[in-house]
Protein backbone atom coordinates (compact mmCIF):
# COMPACT_ATOMS: atom_id res chain seq x y z
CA UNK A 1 27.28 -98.47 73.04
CA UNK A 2 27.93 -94.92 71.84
CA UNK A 3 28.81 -92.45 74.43
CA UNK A 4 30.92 -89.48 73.85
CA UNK A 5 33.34 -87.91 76.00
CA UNK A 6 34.79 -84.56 76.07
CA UNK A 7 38.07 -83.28 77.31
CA UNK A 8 40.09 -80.03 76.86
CA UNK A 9 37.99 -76.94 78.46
CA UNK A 10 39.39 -74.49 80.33
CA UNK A 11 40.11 -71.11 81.16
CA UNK A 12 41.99 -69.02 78.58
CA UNK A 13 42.82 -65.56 77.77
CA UNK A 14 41.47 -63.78 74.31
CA UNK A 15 43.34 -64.69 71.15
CA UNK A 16 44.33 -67.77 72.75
CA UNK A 17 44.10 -71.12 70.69
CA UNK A 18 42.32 -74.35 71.94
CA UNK A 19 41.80 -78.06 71.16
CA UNK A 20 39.12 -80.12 72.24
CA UNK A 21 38.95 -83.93 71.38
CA UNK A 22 35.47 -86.36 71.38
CA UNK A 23 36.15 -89.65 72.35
CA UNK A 24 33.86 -92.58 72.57
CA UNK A 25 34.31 -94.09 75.82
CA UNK A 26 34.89 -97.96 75.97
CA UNK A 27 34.56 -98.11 72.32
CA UNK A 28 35.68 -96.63 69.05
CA UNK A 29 34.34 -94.85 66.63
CA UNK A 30 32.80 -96.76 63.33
CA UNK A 31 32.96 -95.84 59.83
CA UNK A 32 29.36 -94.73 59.36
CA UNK A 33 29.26 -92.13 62.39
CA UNK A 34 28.78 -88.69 62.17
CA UNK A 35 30.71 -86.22 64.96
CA UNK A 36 29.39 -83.34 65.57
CA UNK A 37 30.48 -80.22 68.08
CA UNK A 38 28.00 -77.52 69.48
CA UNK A 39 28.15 -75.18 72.42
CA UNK A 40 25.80 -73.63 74.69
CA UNK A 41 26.82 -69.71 75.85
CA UNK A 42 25.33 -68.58 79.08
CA UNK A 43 21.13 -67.51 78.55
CA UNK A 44 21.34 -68.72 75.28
CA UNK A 45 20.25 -71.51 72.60
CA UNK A 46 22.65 -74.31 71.78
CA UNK A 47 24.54 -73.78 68.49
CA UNK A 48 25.66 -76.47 65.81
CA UNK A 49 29.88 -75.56 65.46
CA UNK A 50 30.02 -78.47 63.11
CA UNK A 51 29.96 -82.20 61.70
CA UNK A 52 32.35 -84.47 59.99
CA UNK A 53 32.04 -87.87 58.81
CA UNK A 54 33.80 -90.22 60.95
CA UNK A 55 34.68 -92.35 57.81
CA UNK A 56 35.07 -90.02 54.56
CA UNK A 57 35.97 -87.04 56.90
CA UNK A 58 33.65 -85.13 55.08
CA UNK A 59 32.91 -81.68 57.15
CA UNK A 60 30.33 -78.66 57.17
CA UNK A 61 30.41 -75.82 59.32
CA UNK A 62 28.14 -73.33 60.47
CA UNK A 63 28.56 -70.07 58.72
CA UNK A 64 29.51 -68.30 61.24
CA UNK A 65 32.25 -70.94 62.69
CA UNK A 66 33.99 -71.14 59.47
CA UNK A 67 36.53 -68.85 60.08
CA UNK A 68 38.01 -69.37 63.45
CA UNK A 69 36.27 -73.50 64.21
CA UNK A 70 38.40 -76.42 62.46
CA UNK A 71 36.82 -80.17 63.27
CA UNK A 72 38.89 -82.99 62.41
CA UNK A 73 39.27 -86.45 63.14
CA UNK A 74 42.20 -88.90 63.85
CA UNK A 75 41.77 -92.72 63.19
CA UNK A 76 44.63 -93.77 64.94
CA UNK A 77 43.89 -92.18 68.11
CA UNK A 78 40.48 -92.89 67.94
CA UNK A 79 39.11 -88.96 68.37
CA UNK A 80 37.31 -86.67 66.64
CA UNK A 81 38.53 -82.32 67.47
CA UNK A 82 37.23 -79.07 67.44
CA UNK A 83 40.46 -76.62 67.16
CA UNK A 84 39.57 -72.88 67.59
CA UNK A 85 41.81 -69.87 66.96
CA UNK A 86 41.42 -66.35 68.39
CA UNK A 87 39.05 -67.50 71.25
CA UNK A 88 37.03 -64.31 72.22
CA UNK A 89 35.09 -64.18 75.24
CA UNK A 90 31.93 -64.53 73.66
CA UNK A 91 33.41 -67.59 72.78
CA UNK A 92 32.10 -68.93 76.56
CA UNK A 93 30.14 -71.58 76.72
CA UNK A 94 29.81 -75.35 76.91
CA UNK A 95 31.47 -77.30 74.13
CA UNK A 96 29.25 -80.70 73.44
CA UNK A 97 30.11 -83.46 71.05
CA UNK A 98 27.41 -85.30 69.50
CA UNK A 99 27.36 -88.81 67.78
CA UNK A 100 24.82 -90.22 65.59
CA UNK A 101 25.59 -93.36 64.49
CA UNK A 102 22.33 -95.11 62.68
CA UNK A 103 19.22 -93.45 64.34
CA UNK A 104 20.87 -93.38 67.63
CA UNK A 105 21.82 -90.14 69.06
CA UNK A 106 24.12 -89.92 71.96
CA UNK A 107 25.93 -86.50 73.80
CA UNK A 108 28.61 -85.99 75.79
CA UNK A 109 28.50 -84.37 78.96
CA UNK A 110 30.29 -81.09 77.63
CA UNK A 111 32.97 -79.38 78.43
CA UNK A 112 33.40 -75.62 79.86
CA UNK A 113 35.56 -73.23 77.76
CA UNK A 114 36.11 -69.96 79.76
CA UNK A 115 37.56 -66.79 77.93
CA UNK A 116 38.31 -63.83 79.81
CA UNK A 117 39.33 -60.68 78.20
């Protein structure tokens, strides 16, 4: 069973730096998945951030993440993260972590990132 959990949201100031981490809750992440973070602003579509490999670590971003948006993933603690730098406030939204692992698709519940200005 595959189901991802986020944690890390929150409300922060402009130029502020955050984390968020994907887990897989009561289970672990195997070599073949593929992470992946989107978000969802307020009236508007859902956006790919980015993907990585779970095994290779392999990652591509969305153009327009590339800058600020660094996914990673860390065996030992069993997570995959989605480290952003000079949050804006367009930066608002809901921050979802997606795992495909064979044809099965599963998302996490998301997780609310609030930036005021």
């Amino acid at each position: 069973q595959v189901q991802p959990a986020e944690s890390g949201g929150g409300v922060v100031q402009a130029g502020d730096s955050l984390t968020l981490s994907c887990s897989v809750s009561g289970g672990t992440f195997v070599v073949d998945d593929m992470v992946a973070w989107y978000r969802q602003a307020p009236g508007k579509e859902r956006e790919v951030i980015g993907t990585i490999t779970w095994g290779a670590g392999s990652r591509n971003y969305a153009a327009s993440m590339r800058c600020r948006f660094t996914i990673y993933r860390n065996y030992h603690e069993n997570r995959a993260w989605l480290h952003m730098n000079g949050l804006k406030p367009e930066d608002t939204a809901i921050y979802s972590c997606k795992v495909q692992r064979d044809s099965v698709v599963c998302w996490g519940q998301g997780t609310q990132i609030t930036v005021s200005s």
